[in-house]
N, C-alpha and C. Protein backbone atom coordinates (compact mmCIF):
# COMPACT_ATOMS: atom_id res chain seq x y z
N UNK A 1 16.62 12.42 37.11
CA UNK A 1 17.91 11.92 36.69
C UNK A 1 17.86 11.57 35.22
N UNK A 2 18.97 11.63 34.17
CA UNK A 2 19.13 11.83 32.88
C UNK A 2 19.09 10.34 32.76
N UNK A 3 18.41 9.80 31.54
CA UNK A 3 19.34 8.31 31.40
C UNK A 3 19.96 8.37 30.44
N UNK A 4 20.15 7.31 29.67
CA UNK A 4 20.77 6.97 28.56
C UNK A 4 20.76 8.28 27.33
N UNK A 5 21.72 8.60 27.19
CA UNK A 5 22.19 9.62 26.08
C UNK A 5 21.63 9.53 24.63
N UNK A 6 22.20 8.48 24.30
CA UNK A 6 21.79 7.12 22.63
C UNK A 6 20.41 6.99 22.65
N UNK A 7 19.80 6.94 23.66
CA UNK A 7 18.53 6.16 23.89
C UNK A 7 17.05 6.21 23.07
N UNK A 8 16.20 5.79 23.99
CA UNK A 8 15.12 5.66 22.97
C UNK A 8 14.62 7.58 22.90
N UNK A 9 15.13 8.72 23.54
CA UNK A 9 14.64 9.74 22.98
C UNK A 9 15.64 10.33 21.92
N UNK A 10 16.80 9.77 21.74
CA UNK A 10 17.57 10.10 20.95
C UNK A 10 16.95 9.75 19.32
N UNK A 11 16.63 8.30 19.26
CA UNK A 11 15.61 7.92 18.02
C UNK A 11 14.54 8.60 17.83
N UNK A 12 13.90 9.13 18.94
CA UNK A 12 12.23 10.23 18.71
C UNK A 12 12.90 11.94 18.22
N UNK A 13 13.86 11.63 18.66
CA UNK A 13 14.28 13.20 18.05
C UNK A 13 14.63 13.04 16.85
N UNK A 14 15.39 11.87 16.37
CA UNK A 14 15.33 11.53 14.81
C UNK A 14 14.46 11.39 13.95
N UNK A 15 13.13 10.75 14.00
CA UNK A 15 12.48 10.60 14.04
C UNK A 15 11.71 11.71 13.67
N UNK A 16 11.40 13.15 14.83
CA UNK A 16 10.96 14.15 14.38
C UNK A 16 11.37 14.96 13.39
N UNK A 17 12.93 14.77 13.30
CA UNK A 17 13.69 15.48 12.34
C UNK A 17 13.23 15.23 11.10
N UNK A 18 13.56 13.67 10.74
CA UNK A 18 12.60 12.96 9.58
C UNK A 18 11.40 13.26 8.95
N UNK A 19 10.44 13.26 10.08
CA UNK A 19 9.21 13.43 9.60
C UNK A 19 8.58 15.23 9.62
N UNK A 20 9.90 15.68 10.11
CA UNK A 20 9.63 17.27 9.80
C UNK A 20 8.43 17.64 10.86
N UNK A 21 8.58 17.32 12.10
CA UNK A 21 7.70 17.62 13.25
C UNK A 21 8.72 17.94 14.30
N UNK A 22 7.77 18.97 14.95
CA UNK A 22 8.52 19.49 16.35
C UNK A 22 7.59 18.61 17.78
N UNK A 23 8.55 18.60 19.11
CA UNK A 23 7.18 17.83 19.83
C UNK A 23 5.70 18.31 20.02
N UNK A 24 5.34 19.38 19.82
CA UNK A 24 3.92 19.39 20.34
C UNK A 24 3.16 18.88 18.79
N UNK A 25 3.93 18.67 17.94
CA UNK A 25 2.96 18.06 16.55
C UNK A 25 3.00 16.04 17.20
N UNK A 26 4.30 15.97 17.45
CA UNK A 26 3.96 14.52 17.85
C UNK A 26 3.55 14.26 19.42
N UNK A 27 3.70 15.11 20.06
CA UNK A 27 1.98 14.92 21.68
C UNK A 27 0.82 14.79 20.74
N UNK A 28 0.43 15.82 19.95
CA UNK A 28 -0.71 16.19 19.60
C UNK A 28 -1.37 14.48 18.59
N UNK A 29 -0.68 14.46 17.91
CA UNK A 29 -0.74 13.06 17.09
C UNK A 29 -0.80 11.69 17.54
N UNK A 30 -0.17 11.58 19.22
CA UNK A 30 0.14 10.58 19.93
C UNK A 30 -1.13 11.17 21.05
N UNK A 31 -1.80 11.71 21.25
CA UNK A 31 -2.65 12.09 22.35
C UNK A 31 -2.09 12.29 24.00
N UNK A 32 -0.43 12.93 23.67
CA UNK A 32 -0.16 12.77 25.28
C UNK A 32 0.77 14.39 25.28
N UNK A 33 0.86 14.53 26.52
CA UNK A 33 1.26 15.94 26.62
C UNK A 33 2.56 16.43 26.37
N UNK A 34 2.71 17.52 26.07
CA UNK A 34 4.42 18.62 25.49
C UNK A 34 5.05 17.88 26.85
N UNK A 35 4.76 17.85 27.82
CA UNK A 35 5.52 18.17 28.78
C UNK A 35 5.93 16.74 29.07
N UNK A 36 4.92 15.25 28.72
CA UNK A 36 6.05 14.16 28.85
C UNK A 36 6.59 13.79 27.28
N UNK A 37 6.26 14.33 26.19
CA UNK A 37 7.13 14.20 25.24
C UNK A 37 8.55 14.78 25.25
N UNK A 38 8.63 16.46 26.05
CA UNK A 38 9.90 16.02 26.38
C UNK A 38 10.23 15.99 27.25
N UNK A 39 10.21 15.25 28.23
CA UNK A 39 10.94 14.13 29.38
C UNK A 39 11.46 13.37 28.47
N UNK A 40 10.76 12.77 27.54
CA UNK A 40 10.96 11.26 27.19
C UNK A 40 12.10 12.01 26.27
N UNK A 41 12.19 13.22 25.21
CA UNK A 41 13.08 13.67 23.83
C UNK A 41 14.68 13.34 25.31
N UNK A 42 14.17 14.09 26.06
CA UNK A 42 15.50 14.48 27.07
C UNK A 42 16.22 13.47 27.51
N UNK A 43 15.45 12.44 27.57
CA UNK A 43 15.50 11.26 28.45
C UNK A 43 16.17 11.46 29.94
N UNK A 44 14.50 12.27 30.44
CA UNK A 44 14.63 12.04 31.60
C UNK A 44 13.21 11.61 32.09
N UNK A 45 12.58 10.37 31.14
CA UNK A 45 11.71 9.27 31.46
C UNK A 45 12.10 8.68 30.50
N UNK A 46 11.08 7.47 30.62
CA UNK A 46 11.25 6.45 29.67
C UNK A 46 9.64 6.07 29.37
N UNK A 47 8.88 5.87 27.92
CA UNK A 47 8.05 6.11 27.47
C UNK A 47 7.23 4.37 27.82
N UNK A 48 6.06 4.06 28.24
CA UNK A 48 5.34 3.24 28.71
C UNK A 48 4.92 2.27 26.92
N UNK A 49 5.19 1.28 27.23
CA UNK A 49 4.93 0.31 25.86
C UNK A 49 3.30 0.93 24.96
N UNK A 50 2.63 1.47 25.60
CA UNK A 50 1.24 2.32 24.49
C UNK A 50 1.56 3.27 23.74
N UNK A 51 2.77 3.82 24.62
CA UNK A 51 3.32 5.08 24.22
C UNK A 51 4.23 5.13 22.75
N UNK A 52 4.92 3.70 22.78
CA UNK A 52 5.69 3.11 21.74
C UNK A 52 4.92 2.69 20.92
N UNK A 53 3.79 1.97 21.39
CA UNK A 53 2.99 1.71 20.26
C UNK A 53 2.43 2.70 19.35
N UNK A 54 2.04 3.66 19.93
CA UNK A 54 0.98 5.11 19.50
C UNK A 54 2.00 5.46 18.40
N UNK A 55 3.10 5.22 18.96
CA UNK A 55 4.33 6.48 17.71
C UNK A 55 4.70 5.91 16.66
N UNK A 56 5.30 4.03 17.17
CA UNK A 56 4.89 3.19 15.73
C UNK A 56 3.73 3.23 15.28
N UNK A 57 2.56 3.37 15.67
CA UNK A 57 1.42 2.84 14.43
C UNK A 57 1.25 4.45 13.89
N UNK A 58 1.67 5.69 14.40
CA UNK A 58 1.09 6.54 13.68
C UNK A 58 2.08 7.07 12.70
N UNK A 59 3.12 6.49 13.20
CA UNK A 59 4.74 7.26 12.29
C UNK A 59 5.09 5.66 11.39
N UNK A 60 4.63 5.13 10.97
CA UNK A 60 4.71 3.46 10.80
C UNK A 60 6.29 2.95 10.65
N UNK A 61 6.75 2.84 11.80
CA UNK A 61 8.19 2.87 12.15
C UNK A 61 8.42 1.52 13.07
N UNK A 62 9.48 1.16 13.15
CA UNK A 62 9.75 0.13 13.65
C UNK A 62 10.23 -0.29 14.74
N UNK A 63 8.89 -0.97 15.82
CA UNK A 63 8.78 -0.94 16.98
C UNK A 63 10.93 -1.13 18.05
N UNK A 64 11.00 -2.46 17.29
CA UNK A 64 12.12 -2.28 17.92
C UNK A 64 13.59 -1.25 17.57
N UNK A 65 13.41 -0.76 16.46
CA UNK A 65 14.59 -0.18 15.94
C UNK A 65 14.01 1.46 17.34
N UNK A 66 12.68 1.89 17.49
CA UNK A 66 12.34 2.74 18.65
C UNK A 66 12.58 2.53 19.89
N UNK A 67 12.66 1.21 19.85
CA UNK A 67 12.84 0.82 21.73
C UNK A 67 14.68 0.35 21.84
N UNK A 68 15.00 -0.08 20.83
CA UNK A 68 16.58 -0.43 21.33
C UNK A 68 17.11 -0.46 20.61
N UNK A 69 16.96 0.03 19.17
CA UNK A 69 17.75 1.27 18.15
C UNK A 69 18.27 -0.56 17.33
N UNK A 70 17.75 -1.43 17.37
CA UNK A 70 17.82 -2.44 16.52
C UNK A 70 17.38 -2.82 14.92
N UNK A 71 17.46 -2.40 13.70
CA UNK A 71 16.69 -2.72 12.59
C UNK A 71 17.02 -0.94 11.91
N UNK A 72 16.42 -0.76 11.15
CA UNK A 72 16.09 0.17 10.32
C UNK A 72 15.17 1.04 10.71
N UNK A 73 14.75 2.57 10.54
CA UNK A 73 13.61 3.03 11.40
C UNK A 73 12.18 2.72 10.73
N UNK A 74 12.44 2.70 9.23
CA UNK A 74 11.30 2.63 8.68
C UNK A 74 10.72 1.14 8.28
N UNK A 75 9.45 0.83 8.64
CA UNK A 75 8.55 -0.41 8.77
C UNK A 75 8.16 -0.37 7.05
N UNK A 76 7.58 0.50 6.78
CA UNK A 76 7.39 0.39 5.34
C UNK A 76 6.03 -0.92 4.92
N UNK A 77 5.82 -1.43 6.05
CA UNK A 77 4.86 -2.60 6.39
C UNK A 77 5.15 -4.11 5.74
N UNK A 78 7.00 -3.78 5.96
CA UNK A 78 7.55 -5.32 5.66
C UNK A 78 7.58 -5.88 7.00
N UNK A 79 7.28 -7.64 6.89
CA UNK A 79 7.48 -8.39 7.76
C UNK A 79 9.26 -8.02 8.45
N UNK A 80 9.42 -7.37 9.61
CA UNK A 80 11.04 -7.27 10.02
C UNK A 80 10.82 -8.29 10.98
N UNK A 81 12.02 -8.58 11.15
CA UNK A 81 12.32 -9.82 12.11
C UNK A 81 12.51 -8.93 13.60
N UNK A 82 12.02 -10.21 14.63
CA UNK A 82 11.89 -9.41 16.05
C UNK A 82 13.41 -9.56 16.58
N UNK A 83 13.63 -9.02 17.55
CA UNK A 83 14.86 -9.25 18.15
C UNK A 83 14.65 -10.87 18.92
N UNK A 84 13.60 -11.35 18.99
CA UNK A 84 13.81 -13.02 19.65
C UNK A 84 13.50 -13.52 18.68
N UNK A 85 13.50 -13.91 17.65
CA UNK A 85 13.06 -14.60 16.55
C UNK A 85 14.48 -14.93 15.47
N UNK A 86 14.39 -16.45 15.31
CA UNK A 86 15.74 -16.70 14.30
C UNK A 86 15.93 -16.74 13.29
N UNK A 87 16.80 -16.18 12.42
CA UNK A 87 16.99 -16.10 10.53
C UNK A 87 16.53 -17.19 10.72
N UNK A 88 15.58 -18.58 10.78
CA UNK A 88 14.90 -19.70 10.54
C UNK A 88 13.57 -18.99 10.42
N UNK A 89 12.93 -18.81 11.96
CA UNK A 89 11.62 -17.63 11.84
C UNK A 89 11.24 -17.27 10.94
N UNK A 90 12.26 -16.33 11.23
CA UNK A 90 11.79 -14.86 10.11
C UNK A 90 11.78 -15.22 8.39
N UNK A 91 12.64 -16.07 8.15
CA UNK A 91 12.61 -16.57 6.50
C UNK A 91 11.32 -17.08 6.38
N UNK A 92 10.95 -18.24 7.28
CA UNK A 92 10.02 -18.91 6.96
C UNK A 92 8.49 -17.79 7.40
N UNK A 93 8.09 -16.71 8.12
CA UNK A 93 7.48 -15.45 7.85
C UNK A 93 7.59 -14.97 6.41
N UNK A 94 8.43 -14.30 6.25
CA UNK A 94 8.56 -13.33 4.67
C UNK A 94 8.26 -14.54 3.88
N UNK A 95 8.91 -15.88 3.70
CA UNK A 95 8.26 -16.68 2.62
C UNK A 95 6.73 -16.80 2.92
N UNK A 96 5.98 -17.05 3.85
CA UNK A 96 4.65 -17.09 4.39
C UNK A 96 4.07 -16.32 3.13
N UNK A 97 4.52 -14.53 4.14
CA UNK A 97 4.24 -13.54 2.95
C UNK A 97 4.11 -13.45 1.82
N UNK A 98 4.92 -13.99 1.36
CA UNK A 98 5.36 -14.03 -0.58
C UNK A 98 4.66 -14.83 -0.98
N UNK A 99 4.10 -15.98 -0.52
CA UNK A 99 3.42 -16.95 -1.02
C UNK A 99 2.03 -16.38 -1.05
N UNK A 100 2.07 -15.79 -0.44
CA UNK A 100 0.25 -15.25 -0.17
C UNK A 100 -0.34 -14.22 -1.13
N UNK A 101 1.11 -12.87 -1.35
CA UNK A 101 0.94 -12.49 -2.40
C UNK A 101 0.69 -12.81 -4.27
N UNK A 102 1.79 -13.86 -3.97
CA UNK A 102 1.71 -14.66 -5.15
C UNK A 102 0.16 -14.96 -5.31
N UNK A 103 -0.74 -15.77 -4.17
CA UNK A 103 -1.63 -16.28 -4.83
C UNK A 103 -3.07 -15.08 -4.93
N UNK A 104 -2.83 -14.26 -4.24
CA UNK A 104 -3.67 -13.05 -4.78
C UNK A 104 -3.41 -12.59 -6.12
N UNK A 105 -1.91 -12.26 -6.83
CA UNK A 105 -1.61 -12.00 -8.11
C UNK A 105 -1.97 -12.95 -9.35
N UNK A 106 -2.07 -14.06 -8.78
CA UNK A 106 -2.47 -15.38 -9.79
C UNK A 106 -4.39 -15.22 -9.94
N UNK A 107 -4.86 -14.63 -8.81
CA UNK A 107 -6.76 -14.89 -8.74
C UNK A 107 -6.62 -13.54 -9.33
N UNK A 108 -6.22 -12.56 -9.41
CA UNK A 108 -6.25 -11.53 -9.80
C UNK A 108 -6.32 -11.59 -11.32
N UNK A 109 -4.79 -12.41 -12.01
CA UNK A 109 -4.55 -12.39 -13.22
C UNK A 109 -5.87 -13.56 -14.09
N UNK A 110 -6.22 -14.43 -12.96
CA UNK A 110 -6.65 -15.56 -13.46
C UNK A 110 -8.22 -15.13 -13.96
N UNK A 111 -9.01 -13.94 -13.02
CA UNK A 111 -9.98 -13.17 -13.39
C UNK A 111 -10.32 -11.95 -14.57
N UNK A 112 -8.64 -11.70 -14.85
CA UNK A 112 -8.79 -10.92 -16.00
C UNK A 112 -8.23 -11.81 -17.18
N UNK A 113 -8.07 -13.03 -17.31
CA UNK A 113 -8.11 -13.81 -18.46
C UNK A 113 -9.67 -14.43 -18.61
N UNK A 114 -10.21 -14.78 -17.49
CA UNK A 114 -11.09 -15.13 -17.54
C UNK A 114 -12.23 -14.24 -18.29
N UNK A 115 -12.30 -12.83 -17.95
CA UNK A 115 -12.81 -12.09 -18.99
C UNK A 115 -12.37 -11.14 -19.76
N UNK A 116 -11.26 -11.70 -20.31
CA UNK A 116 -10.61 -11.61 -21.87
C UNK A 116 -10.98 -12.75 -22.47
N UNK A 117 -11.72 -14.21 -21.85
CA UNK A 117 -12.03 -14.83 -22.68
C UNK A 117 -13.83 -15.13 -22.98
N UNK A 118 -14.28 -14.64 -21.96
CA UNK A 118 -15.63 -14.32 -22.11
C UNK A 118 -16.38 -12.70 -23.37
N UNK A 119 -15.41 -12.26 -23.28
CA UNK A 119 -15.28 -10.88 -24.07
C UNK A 119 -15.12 -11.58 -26.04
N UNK A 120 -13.72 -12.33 -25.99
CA UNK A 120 -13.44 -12.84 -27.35
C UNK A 120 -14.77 -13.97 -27.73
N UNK A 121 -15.39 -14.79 -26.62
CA UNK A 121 -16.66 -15.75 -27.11
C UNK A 121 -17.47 -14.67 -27.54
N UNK A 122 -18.07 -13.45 -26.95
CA UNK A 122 -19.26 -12.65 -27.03
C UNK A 122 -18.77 -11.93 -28.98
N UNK A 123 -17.63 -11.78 -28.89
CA UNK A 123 -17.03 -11.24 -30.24
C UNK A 123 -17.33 -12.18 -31.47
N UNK A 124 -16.59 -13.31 -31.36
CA UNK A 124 -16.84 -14.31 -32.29
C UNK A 124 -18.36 -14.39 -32.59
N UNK A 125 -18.84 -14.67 -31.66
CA UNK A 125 -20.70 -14.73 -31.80
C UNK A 125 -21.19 -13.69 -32.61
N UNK A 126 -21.20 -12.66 -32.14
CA UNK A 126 -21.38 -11.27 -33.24
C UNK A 126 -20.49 -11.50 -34.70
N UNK A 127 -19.48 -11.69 -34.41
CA UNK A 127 -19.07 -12.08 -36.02
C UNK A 127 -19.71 -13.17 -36.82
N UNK A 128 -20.46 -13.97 -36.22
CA UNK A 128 -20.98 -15.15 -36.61
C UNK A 128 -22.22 -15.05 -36.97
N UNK A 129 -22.69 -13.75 -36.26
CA UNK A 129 -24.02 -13.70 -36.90
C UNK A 129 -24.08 -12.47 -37.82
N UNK A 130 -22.92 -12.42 -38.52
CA UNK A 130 -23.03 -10.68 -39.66
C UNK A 130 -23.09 -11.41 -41.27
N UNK A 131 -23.73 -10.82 -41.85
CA UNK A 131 -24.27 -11.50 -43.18
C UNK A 131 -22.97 -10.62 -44.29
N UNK A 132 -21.48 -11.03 -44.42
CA UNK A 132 -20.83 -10.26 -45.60
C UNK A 132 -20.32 -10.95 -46.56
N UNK A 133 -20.11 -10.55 -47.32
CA UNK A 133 -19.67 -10.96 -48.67
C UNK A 133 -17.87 -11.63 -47.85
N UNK A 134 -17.38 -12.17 -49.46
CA UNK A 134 -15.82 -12.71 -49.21
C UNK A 134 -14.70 -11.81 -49.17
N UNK A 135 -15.10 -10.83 -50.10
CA UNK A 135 -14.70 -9.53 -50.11
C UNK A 135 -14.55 -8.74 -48.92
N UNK A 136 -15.13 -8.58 -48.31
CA UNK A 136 -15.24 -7.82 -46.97
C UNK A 136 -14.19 -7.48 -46.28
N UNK A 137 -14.10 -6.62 -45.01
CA UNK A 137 -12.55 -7.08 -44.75
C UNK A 137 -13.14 -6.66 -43.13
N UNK A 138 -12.66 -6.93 -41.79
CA UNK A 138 -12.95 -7.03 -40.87
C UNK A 138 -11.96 -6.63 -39.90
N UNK A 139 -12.52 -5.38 -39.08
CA UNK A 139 -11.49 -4.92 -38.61
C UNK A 139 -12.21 -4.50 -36.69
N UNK A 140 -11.33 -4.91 -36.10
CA UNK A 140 -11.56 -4.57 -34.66
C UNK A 140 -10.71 -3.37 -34.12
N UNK A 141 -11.22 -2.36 -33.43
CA UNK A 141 -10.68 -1.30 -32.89
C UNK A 141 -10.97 -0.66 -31.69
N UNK A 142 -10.19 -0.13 -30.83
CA UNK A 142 -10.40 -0.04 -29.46
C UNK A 142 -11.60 1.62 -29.47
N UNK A 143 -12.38 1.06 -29.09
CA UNK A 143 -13.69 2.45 -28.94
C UNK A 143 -14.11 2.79 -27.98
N UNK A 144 -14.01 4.39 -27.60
CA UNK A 144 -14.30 4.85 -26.50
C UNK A 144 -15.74 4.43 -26.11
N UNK A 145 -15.83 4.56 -24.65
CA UNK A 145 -17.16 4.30 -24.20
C UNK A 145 -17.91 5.36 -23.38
N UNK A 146 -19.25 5.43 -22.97
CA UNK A 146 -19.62 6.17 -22.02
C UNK A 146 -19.57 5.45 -20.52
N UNK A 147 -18.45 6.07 -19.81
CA UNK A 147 -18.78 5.42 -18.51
C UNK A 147 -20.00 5.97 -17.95
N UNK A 148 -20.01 5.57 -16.17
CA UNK A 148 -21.03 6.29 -15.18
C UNK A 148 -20.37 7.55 -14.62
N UNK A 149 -19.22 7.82 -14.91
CA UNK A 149 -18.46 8.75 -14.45
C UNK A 149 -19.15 10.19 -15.21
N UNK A 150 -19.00 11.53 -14.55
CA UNK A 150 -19.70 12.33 -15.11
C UNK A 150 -18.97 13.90 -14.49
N UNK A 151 -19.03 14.83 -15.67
CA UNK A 151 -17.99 15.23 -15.75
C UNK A 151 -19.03 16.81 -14.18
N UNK A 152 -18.41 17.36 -13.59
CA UNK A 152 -18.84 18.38 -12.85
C UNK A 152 -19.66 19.30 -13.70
N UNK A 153 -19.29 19.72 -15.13
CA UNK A 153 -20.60 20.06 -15.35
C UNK A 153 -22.24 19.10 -16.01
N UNK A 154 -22.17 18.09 -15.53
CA UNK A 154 -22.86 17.13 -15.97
C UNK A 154 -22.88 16.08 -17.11
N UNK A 155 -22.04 16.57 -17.51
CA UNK A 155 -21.41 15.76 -19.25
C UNK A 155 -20.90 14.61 -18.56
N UNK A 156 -21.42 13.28 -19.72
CA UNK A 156 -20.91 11.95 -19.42
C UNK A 156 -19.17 12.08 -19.94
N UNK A 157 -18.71 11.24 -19.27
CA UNK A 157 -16.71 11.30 -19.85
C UNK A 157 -17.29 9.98 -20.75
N UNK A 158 -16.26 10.18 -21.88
CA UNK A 158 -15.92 9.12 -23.01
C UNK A 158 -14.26 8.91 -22.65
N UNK A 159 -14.60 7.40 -22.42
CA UNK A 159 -12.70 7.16 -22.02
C UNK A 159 -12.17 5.86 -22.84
N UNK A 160 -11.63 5.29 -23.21
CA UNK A 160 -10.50 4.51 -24.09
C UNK A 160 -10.35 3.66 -22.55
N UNK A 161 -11.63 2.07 -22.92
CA UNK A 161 -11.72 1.31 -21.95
C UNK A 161 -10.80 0.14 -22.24
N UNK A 162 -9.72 -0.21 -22.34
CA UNK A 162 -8.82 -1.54 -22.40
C UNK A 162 -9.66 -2.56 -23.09
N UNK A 163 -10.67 -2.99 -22.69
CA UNK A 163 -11.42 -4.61 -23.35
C UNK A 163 -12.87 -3.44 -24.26
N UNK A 164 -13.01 -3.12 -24.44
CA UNK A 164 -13.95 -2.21 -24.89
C UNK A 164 -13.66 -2.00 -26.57
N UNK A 165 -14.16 -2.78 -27.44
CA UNK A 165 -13.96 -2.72 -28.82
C UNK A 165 -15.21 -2.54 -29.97
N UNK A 166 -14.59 -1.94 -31.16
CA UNK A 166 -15.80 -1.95 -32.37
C UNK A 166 -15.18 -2.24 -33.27
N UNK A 167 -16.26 -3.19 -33.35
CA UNK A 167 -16.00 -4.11 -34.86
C UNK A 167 -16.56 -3.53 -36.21
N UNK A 168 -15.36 -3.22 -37.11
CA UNK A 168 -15.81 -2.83 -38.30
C UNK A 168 -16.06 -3.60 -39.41
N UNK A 169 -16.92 -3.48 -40.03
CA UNK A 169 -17.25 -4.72 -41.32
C UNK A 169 -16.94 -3.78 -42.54
């Protein structure tokens, strides 16, 4: 017997359209057979909650917008709000989120000041110990380096390293 028309195989056929797959690419990807992928496209079954899971985690799509056509299809791997969960919830989730990012972007930034300022002590020091006249004139310039990187025919690469400088006297 047929069920629901709209239903959840109506979204898997979208779905395939989207992602430019026919069913035996999504059996094959989901580990289950042509023959209940389409039952389920036809909807004449209804797909077992592993089954939903398998297609969200491999199509990274959004569990409920697949099961009861609620939300957007694509997860994109933002916090979406569940269908039992209240604009209270879910704000206070995504702020969770944001806050967390924030403080990864701050240890992040806080490590590359940290050696931008270990870099300018090591500089000054070398300037401190160069014997020149008043005359002189002193100039810093960004100088390629030899990384460990190495080119396929064995040649070291010289690359234009961001903190990587020569000091000219």
């Amino acid at each position: 017997m047929k069920m629901e028309q709209n239903g959840i195989g109506a979204r898997i056929k979208e779905l395939m359209y989207r992602r430019g797959i026919n069913q035996s690419k999504l059996a094959e990807s989901i580990n289950l057979s042509h023959a209940a992928i389409n039952k389920i496209v036809n909807n004449y079954s209804i797909p077992r909650d592993k089954v939903i899971d398998a297609i969200c985690e491999t199509y990274k799509i959004n569990k409920e917008w697949l099961k009861y056509g609620i939300g957007e299809m694509e997860n994109n791997g933002m916090i979406l709000p569940s269908v039992y969960s209240t604009p209270d919830n879910y704000l206070q989730e995504y702020l969770s989120r944001l806050e967390k990012e924030f403080i990864e972007m701050r240890r992040f930034f806080q490590t590359q000041l940290e050696a931008k300022d270990r870099q300018i002590e090591f500089l000054m020091g070398q300037v401190g110990k160069l014997d020149v006249s008043e005359s002189a004139t002193c100039e810093i310039i960004p100088m390629p380096i030899t990384t460990d990187k190495v080119h396929e025919e064995g040649n070291k690469v010289l690359e234009f390293v961001p903190n990587a400088v020569m000091l000219v006297v």
